[in-house]
PDB file of N, CA and C in Angstrom:
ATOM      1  N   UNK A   1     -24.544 -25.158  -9.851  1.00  0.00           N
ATOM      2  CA  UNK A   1     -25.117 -25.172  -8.518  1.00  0.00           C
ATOM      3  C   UNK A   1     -26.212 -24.108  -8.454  1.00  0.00           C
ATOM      4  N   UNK A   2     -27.177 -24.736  -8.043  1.00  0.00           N
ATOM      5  CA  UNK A   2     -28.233 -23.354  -8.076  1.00  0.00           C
ATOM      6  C   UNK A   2     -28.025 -22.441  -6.730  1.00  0.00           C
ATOM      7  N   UNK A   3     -28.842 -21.551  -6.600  1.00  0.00           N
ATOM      8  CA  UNK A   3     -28.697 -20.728  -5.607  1.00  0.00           C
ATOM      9  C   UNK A   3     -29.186 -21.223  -3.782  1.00  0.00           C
ATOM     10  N   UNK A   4     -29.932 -22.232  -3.965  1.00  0.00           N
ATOM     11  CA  UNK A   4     -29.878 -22.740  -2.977  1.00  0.00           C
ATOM     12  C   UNK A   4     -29.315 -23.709  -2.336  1.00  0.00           C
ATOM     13  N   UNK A   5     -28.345 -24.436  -3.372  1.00  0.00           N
ATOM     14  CA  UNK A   5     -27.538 -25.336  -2.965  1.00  0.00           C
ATOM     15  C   UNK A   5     -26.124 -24.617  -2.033  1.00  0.00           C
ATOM     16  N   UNK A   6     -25.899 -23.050  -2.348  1.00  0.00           N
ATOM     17  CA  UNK A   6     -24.857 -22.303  -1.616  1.00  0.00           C
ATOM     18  C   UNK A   6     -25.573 -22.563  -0.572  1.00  0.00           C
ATOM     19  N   UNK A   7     -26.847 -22.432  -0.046  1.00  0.00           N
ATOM     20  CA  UNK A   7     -27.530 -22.039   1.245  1.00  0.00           C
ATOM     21  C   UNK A   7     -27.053 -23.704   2.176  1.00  0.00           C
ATOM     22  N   UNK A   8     -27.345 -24.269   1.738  1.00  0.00           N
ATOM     23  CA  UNK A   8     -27.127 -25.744   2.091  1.00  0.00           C
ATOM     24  C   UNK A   8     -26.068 -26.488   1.674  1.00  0.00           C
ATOM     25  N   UNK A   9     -24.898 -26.232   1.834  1.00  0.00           N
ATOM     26  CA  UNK A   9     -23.543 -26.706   1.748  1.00  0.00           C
ATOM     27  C   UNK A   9     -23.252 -27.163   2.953  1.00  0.00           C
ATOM     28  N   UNK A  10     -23.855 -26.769   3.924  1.00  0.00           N
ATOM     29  CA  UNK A  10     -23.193 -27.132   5.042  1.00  0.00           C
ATOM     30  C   UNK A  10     -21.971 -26.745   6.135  1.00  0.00           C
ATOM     31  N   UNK A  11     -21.238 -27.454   6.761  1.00  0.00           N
ATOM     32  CA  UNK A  11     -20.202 -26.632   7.638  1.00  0.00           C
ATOM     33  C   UNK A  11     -18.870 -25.782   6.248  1.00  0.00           C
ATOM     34  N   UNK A  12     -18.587 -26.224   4.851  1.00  0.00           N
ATOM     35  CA  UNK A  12     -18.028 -25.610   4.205  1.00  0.00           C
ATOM     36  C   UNK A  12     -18.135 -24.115   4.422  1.00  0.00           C
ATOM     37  N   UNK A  13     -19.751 -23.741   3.784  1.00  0.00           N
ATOM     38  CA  UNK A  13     -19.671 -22.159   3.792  1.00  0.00           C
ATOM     39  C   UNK A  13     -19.880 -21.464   5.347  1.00  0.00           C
ATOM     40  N   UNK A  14     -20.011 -22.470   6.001  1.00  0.00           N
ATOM     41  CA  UNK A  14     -20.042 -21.907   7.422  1.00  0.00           C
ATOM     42  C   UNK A  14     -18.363 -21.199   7.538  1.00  0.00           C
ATOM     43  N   UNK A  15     -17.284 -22.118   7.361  1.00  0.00           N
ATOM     44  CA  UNK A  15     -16.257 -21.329   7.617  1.00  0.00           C
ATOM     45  C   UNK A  15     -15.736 -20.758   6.482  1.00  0.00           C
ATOM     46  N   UNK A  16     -16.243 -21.339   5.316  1.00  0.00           N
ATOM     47  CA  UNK A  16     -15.622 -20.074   4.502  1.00  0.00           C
ATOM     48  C   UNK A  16     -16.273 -18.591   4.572  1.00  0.00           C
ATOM     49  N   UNK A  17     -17.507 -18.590   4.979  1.00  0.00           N
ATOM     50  CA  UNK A  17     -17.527 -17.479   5.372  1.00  0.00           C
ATOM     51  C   UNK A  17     -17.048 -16.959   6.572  1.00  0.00           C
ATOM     52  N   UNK A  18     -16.851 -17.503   7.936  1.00  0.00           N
ATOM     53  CA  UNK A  18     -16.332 -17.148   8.752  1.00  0.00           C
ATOM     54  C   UNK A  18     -14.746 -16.403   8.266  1.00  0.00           C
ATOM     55  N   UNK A  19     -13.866 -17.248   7.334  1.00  0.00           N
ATOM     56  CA  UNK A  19     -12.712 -17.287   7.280  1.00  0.00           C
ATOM     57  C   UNK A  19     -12.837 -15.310   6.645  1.00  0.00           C
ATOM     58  N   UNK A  20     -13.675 -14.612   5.672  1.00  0.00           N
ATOM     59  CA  UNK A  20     -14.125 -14.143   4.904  1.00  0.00           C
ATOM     60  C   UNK A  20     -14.372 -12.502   6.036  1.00  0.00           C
ATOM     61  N   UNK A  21     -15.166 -13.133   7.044  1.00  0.00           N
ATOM     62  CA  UNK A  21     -15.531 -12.127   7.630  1.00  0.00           C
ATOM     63  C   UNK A  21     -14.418 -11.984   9.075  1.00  0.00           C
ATOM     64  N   UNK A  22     -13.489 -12.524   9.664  1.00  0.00           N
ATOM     65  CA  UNK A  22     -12.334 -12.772  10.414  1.00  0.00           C
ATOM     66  C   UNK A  22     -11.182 -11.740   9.324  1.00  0.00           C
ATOM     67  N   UNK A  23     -11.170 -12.253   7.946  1.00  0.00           N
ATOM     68  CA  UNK A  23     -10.166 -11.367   6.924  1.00  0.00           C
ATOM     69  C   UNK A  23     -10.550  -9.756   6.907  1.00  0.00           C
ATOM     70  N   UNK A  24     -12.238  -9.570   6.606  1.00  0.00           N
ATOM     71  CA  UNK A  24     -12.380  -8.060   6.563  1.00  0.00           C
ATOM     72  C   UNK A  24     -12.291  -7.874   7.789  1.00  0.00           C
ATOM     73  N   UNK A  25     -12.387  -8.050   9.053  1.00  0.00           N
ATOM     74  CA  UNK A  25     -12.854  -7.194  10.376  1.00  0.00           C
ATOM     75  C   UNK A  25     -11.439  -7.233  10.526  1.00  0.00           C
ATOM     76  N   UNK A  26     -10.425  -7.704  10.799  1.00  0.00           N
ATOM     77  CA  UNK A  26      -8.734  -7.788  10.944  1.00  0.00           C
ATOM     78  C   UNK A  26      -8.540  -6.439   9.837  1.00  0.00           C
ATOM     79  N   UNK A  27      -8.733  -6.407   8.398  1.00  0.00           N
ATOM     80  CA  UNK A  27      -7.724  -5.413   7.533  1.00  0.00           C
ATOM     81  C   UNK A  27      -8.506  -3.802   7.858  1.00  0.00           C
ATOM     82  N   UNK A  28     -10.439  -4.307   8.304  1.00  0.00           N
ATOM     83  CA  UNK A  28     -10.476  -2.900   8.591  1.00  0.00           C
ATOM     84  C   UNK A  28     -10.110  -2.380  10.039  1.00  0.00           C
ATOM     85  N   UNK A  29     -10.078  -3.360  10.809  1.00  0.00           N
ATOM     86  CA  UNK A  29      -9.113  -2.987  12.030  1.00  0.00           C
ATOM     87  C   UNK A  29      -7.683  -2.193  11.939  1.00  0.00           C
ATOM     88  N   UNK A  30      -7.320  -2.734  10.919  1.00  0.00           N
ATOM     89  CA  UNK A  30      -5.937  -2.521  11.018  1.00  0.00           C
ATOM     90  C   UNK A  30      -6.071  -1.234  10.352  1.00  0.00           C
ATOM     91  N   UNK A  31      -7.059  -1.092   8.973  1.00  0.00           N
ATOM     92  CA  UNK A  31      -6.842   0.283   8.477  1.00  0.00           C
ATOM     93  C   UNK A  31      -7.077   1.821   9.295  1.00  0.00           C
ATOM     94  N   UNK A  32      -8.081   0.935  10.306  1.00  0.00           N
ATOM     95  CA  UNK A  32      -8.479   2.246  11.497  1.00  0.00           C
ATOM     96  C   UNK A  32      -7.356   2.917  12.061  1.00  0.00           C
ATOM     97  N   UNK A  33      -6.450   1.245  12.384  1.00  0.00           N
ATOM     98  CA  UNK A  33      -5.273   2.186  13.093  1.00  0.00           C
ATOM     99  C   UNK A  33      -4.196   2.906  12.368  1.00  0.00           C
ATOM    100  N   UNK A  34      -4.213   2.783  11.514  1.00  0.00           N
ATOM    101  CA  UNK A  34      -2.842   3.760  10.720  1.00  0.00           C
ATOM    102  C   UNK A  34      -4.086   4.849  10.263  1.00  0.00           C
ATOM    103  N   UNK A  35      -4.978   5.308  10.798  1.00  0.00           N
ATOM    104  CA  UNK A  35      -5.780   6.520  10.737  1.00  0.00           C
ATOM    105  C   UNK A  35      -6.885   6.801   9.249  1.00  0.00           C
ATOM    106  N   UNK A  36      -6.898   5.498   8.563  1.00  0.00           N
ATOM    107  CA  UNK A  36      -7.583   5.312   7.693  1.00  0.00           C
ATOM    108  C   UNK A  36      -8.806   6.332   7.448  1.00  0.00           C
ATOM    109  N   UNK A  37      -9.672   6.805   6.730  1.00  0.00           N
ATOM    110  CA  UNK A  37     -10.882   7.299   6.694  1.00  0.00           C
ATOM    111  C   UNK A  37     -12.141   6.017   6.792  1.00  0.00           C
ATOM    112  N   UNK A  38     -12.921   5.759   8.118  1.00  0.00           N
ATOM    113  CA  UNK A  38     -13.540   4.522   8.408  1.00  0.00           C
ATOM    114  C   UNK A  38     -14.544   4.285   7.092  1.00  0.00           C
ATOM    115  N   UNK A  39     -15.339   5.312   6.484  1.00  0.00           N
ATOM    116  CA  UNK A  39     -16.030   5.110   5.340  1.00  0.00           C
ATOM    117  C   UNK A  39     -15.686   4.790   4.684  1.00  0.00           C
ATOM    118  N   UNK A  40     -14.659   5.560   4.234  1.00  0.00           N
ATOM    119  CA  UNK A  40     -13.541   5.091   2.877  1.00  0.00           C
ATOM    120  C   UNK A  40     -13.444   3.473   2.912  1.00  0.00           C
ATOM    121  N   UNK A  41     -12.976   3.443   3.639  1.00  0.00           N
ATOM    122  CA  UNK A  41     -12.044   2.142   4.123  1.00  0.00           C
ATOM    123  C   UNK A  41     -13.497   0.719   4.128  1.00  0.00           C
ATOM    124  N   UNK A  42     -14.759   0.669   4.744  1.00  0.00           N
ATOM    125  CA  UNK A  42     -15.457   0.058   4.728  1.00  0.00           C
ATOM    126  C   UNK A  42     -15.883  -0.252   3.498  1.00  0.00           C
ATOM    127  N   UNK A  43     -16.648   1.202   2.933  1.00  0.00           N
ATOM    128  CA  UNK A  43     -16.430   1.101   1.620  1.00  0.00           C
ATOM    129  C   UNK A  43     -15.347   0.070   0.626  1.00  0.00           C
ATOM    130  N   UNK A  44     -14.555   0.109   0.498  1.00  0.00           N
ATOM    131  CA  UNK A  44     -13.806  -0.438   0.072  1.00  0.00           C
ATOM    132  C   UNK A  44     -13.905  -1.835   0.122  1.00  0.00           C
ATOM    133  N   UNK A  45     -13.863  -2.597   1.693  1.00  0.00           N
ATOM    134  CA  UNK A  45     -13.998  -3.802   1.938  1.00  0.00           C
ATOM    135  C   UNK A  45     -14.733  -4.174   1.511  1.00  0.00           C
ATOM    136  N   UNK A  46     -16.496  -3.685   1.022  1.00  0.00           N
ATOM    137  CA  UNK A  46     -17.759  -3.789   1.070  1.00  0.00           C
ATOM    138  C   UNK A  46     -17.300  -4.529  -0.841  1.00  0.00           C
ATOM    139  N   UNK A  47     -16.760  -3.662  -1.236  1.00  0.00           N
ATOM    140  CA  UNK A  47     -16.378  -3.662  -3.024  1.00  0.00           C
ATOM    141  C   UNK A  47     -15.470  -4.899  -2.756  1.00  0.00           C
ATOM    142  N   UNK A  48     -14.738  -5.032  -1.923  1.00  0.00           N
ATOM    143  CA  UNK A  48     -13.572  -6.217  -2.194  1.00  0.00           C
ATOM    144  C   UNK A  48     -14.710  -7.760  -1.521  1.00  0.00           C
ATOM    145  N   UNK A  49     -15.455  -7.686  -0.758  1.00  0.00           N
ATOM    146  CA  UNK A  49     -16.150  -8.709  -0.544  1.00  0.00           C
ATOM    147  C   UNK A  49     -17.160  -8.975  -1.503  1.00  0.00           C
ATOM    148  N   UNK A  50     -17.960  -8.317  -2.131  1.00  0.00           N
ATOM    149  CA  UNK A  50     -19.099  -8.163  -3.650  1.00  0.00           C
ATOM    150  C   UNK A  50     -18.156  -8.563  -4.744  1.00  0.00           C
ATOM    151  N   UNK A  51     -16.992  -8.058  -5.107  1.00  0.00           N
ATOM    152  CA  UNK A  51     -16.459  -8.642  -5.766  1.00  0.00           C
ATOM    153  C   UNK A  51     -15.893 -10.279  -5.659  1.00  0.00           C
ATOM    154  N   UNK A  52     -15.402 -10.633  -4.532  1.00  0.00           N
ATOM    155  CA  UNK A  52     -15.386 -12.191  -4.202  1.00  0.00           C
ATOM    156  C   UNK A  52     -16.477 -12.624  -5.076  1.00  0.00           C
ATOM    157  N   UNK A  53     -17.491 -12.270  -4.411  1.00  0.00           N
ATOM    158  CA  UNK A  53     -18.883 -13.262  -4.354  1.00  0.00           C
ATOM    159  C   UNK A  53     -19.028 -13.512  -6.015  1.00  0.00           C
ATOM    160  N   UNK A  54     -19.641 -11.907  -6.906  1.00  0.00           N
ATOM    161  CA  UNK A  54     -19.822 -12.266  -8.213  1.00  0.00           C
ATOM    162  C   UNK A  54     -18.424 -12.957  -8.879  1.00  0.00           C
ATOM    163  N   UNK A  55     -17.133 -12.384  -8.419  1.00  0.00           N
ATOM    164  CA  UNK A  55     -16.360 -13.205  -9.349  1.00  0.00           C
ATOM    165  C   UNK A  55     -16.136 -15.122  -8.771  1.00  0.00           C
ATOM    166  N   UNK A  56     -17.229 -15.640  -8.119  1.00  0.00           N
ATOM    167  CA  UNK A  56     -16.701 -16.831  -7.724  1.00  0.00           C
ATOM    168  C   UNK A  56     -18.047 -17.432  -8.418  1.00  0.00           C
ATOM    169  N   UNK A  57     -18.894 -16.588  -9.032  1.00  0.00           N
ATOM    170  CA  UNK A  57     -20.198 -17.130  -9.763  1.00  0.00           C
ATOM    171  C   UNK A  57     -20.140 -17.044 -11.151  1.00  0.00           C
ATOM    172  N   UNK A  58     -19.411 -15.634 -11.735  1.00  0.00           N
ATOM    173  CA  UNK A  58     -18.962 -15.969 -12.931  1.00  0.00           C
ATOM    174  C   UNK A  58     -18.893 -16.912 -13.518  1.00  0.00           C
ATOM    175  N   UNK A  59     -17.705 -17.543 -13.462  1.00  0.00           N
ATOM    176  CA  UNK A  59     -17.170 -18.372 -14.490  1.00  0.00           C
ATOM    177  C   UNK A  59     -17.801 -19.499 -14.531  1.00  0.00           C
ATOM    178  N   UNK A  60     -19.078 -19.946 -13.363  1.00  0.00           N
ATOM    179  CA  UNK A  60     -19.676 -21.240 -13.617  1.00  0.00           C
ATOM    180  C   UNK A  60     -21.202 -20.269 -14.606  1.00  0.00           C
ATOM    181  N   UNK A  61     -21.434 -19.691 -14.510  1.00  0.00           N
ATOM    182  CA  UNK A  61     -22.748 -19.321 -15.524  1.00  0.00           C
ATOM    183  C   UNK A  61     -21.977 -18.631 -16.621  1.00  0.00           C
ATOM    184  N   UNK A  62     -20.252 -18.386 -17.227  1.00  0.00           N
ATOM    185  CA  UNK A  62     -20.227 -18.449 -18.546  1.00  0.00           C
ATOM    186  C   UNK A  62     -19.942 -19.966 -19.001  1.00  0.00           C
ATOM    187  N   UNK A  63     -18.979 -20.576 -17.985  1.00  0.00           N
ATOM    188  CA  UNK A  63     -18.418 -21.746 -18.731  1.00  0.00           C
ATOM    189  C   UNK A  63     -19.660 -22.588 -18.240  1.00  0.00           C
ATOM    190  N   UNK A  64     -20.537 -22.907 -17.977  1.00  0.00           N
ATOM    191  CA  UNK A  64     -21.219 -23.960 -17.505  1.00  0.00           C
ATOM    192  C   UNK A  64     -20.709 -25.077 -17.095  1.00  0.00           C
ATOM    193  N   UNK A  65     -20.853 -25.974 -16.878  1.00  0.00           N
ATOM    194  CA  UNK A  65     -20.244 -27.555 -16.831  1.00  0.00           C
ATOM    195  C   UNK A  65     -18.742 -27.368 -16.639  1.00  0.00           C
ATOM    196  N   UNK A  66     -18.217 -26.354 -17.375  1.00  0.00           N
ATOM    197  CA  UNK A  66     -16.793 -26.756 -17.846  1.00  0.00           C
ATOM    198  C   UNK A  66     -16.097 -26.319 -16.813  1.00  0.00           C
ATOM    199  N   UNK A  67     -16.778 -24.828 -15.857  1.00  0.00           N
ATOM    200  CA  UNK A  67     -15.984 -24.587 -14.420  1.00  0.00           C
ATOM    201  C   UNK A  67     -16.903 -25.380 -13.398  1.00  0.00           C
ATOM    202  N   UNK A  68     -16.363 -25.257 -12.537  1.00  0.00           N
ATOM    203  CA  UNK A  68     -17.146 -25.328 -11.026  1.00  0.00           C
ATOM    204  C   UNK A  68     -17.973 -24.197 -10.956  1.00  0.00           C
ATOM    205  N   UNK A  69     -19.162 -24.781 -10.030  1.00  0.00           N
ATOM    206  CA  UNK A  69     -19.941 -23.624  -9.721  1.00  0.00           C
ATOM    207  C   UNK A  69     -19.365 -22.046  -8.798  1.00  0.00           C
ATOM    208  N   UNK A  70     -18.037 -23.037  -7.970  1.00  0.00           N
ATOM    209  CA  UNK A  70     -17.450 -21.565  -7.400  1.00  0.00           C
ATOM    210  C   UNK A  70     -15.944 -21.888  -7.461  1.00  0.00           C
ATOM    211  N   UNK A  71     -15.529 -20.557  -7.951  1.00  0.00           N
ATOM    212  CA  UNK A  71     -13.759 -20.494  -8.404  1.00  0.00           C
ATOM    213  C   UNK A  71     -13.447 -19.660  -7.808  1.00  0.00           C
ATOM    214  N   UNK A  72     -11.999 -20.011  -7.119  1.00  0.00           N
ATOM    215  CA  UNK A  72     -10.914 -19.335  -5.932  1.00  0.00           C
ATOM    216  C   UNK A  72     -10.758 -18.412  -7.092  1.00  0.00           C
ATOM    217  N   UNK A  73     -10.333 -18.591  -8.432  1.00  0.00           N
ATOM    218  CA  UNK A  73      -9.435 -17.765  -9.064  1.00  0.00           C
ATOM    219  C   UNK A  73     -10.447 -16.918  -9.604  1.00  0.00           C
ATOM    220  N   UNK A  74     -11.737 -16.970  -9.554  1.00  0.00           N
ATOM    221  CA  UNK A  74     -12.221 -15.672 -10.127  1.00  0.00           C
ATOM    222  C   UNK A  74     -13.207 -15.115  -9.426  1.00  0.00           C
ATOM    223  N   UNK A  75     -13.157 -15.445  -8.109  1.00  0.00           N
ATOM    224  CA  UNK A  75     -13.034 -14.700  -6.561  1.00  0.00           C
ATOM    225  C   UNK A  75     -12.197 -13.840  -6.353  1.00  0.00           C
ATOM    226  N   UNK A  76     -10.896 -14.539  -6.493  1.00  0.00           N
ATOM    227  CA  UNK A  76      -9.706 -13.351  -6.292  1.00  0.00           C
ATOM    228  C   UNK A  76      -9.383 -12.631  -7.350  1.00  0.00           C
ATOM    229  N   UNK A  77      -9.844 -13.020  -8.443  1.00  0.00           N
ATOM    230  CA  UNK A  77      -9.351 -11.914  -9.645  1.00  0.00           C
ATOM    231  C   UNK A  77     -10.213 -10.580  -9.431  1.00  0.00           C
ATOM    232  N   UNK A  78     -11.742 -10.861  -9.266  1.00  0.00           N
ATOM    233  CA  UNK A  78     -12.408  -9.518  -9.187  1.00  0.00           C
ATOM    234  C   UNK A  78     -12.657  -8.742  -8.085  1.00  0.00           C
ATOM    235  N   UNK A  79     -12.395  -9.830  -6.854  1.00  0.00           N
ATOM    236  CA  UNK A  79     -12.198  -8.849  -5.840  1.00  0.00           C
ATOM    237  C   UNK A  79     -10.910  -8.351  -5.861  1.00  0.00           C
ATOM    238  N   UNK A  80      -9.968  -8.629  -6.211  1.00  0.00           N
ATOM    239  CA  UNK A  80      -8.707  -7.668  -6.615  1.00  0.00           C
ATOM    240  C   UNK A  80      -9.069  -6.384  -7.510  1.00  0.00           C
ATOM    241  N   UNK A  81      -9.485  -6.742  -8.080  1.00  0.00           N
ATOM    242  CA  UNK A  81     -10.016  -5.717  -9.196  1.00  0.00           C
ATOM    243  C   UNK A  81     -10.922  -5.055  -8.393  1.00  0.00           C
ATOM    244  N   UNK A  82     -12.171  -5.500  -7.601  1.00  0.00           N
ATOM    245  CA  UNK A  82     -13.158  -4.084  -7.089  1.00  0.00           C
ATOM    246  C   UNK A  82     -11.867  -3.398  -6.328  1.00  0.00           C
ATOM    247  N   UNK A  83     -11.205  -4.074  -5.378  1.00  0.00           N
ATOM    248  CA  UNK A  83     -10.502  -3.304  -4.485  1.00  0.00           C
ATOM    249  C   UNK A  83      -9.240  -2.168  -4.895  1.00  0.00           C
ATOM    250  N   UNK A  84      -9.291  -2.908  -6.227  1.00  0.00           N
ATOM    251  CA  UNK A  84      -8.154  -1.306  -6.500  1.00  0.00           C
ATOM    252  C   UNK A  84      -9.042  -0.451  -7.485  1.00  0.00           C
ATOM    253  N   UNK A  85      -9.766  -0.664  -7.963  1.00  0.00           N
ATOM    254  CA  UNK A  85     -11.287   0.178  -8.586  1.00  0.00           C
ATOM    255  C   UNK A  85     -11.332   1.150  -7.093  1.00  0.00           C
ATOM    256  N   UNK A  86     -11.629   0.680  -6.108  1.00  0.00           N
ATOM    257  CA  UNK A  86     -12.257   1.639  -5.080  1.00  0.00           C
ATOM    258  C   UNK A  86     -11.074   2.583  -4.386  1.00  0.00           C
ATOM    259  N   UNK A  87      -9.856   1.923  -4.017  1.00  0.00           N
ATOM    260  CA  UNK A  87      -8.512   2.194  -3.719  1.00  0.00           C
ATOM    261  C   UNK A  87      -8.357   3.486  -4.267  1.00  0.00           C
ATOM    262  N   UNK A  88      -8.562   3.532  -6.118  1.00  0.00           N
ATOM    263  CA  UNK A  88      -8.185   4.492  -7.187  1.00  0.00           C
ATOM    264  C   UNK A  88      -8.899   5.655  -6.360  1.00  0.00           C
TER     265      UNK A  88
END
């Protein structure tokens, strides 16, 4: 998928991003209230959402053809990974 075909997907990335940005504004809500450090904490989200993105582009520009252009599982693998990278 090239880069402008993300732009023009249509109502898909409309709510997957909605779904995306509803998830961070809820966990940094929530981190505010148990007294979180707000930088820290944004920070963090900022690494766990960048990580989504490149790990859901990955695996279609190593595997070509052979993945999809965007993967749940290596979305969530590296934003797992930025987020305890930043956590540390």
């Amino acid at each position: 998928m090239a880069p402008i075909d993300a732009l023009t997907a249509g109502w898909y990335n409309v709510f997957y991003t909605a779904a995306i940005t509803v998830a961070g504004a809820v966990t940094l809500r929530a981190g505010l209230q148990r007294g979180w450090r707000p930088r820290v904490w944004t920070m963090a989200l900022l690494a766990w959402v960048a990580g989504g993105v490149v790990g859901a582009i990955i695996p279609g520009l190593v595997l070509g053809e052979l993945a999809a252009a965007r993967t749940a599982i290596g979305a969530i693998a590296l934003a797992t990974l930025a987020l305890a990278v930043t956590a540390r």
